[in-house]
C-alpha atoms as a PDB file:
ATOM      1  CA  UNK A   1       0.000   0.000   0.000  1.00  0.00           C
ATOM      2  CA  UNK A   2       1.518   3.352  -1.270  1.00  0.00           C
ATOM      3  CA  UNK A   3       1.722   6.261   1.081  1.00  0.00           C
ATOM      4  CA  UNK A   4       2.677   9.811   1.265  1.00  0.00           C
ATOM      5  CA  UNK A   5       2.353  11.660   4.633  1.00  0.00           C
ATOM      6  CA  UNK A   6       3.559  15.203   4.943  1.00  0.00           C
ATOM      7  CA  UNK A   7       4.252  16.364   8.518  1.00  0.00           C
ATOM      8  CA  UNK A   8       5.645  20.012   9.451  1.00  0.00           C
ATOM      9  CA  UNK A   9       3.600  22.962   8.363  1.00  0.00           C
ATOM     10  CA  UNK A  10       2.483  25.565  10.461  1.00  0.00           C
ATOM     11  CA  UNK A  11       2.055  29.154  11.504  1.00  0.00           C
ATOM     12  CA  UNK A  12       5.544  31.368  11.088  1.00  0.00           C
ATOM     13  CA  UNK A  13       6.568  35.138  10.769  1.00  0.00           C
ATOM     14  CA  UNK A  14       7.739  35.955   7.542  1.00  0.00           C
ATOM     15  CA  UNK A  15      11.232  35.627   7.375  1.00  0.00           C
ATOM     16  CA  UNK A  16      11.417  32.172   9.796  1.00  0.00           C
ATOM     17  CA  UNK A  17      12.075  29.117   8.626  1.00  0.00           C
ATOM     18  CA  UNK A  18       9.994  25.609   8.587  1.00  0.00           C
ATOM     19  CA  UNK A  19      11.278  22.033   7.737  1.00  0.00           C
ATOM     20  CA  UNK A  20       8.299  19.726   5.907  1.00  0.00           C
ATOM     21  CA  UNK A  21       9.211  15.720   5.735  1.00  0.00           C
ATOM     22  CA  UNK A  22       7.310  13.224   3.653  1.00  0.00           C
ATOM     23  CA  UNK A  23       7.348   9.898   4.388  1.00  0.00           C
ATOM     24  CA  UNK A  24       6.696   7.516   1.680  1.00  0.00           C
ATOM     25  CA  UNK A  25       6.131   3.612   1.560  1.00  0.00           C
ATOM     26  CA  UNK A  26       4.484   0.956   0.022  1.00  0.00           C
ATOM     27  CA  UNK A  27       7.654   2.158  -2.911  1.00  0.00           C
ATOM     28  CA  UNK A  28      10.768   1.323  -4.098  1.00  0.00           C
ATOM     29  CA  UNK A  29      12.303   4.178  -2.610  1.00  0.00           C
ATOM     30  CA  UNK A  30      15.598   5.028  -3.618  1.00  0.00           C
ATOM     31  CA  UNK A  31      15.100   4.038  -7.645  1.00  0.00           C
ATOM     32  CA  UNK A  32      12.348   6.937  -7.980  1.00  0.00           C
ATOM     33  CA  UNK A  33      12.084  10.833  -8.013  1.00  0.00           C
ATOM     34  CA  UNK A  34       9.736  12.753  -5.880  1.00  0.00           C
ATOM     35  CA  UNK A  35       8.882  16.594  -5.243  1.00  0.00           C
ATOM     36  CA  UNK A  36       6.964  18.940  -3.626  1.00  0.00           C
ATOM     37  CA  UNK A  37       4.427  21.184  -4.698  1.00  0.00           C
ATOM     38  CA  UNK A  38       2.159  23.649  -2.859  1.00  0.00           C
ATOM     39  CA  UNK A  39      -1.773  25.165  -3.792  1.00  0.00           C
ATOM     40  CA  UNK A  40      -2.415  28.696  -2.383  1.00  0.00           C
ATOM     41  CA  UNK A  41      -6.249  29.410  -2.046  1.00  0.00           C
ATOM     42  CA  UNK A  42      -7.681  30.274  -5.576  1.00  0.00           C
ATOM     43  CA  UNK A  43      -4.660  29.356  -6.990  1.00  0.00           C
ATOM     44  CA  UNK A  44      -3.557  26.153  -9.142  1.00  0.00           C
ATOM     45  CA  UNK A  45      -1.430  23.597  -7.713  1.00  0.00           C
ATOM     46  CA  UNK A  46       2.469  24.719  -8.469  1.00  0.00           C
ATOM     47  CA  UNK A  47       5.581  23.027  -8.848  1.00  0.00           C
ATOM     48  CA  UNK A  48       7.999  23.934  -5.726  1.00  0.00           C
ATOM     49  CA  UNK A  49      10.988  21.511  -6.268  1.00  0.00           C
ATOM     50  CA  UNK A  50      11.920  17.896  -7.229  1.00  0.00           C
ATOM     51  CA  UNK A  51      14.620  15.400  -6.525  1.00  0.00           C
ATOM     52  CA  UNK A  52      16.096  13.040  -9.039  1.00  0.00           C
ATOM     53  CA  UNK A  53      16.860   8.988  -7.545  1.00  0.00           C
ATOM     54  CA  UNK A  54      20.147  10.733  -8.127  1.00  0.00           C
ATOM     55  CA  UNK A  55      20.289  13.298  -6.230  1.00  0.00           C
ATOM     56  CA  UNK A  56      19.713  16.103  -8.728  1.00  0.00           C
ATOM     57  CA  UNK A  57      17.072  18.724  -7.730  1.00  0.00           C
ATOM     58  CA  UNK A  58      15.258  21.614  -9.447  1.00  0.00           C
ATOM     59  CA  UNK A  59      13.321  24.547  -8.017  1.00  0.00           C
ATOM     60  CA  UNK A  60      10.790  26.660  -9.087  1.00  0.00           C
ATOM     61  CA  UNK A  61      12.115  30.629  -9.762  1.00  0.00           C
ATOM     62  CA  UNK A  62      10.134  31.963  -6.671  1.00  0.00           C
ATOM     63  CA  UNK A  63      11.825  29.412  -4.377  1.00  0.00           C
ATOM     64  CA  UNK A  64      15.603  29.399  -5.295  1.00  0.00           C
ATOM     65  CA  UNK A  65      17.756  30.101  -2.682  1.00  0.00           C
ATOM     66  CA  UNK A  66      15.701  29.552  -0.216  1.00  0.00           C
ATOM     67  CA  UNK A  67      14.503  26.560  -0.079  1.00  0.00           C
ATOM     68  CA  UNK A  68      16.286  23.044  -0.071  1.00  0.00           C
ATOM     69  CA  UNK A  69      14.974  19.608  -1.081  1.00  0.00           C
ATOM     70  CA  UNK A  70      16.555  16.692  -0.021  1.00  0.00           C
ATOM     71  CA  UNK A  71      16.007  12.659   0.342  1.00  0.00           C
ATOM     72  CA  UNK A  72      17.237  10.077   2.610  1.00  0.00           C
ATOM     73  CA  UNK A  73      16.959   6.487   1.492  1.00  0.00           C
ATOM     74  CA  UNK A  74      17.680   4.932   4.304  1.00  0.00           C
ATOM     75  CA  UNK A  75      14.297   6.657   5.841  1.00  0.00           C
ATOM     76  CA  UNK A  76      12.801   6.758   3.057  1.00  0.00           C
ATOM     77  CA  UNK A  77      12.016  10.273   3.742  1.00  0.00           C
ATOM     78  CA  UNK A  78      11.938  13.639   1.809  1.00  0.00           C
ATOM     79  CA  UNK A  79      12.248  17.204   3.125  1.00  0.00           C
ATOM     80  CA  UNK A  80      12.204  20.206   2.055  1.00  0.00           C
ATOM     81  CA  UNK A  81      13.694  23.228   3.903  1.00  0.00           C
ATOM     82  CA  UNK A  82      11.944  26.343   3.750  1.00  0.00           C
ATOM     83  CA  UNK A  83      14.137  29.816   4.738  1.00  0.00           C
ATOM     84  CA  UNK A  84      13.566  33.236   4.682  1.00  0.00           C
ATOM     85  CA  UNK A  85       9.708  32.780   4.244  1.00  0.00           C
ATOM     86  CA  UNK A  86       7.092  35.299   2.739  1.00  0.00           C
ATOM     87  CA  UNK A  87       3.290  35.531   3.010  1.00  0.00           C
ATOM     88  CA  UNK A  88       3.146  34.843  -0.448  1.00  0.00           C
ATOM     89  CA  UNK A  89       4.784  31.037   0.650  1.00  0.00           C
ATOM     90  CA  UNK A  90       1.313  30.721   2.419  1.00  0.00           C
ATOM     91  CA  UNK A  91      -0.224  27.107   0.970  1.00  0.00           C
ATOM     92  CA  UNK A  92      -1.111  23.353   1.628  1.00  0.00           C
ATOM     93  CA  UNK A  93       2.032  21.701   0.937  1.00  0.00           C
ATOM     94  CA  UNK A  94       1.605  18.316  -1.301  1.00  0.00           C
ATOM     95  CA  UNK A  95       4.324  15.824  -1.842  1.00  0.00           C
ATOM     96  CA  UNK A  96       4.172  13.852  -5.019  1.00  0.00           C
ATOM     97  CA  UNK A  97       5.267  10.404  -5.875  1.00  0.00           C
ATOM     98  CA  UNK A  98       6.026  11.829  -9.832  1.00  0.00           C
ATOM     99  CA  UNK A  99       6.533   8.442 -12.037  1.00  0.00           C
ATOM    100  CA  UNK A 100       2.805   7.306 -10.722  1.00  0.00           C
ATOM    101  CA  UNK A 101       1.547  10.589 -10.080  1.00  0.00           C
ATOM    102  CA  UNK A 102       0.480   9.969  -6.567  1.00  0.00           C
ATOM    103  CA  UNK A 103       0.358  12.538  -3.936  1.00  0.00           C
ATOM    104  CA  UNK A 104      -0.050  12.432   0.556  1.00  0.00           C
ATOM    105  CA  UNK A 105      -2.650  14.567   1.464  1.00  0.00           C
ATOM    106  CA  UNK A 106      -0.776  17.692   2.029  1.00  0.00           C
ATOM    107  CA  UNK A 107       0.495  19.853   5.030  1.00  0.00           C
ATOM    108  CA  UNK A 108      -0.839  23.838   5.613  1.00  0.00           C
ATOM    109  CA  UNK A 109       1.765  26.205   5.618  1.00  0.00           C
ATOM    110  CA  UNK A 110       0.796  29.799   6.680  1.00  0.00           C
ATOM    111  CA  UNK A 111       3.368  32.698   7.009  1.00  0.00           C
ATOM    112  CA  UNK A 112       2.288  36.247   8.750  1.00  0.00           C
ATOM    113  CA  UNK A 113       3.547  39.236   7.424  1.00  0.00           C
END
């Protein structure tokens, strides 16, 4: 049985910093790439970053710098460091399994200005 489950959101000032995991199983882990994405209200679900099996990782413009994605296959765990946050960072959080398509059912992030 496949699953995604996104812990970590919450409520920070902008300019903190937050640290979202993903736990997956049920998948071969370590052979497959995964990223995150987020969905502000109103708004269509957006690419936020992805990690290769490899290792190799790409971010959306608004993110760069800022944020870090990263994967540990022993755990079997992604997470994705969020820095220097903004109001406009405010969204549910999804992480996506991206060769099946399959996403965990999300974590809110909210940042006050």
């Amino acid at each position: 049985q496949v699953q995604l489950v996104e812990s970590g959101g919450g409520l920070v000032q902008a300019g903190g910093s937050l640290r979202l995991s993903c736990a997956a199983s049920g998948i071969a882990f370590s052979i497959n790439a995964f990223g995150w994405y987020r969905q502000a209200p109103g708004k269509q679900r957006e690419l936020v970053a992805t990690i290769s099996s490899g290792g190799v990782t790409n971010y959306a413009d608004s993110v760069k710098g800022r944020f870090t994605i990263s994967r540990d296959n022993v755990e079997n765990t992604i997470t994705l460091q969020m820095n220097s946050l903004k109001p406009e960072d405010t969204a549910v959080y999804y992480c996506k399994w991206i060769l099946m398509g399959y996403w965990g059912q999300g974590t809110q992030v909210t940042v006050s200005s």
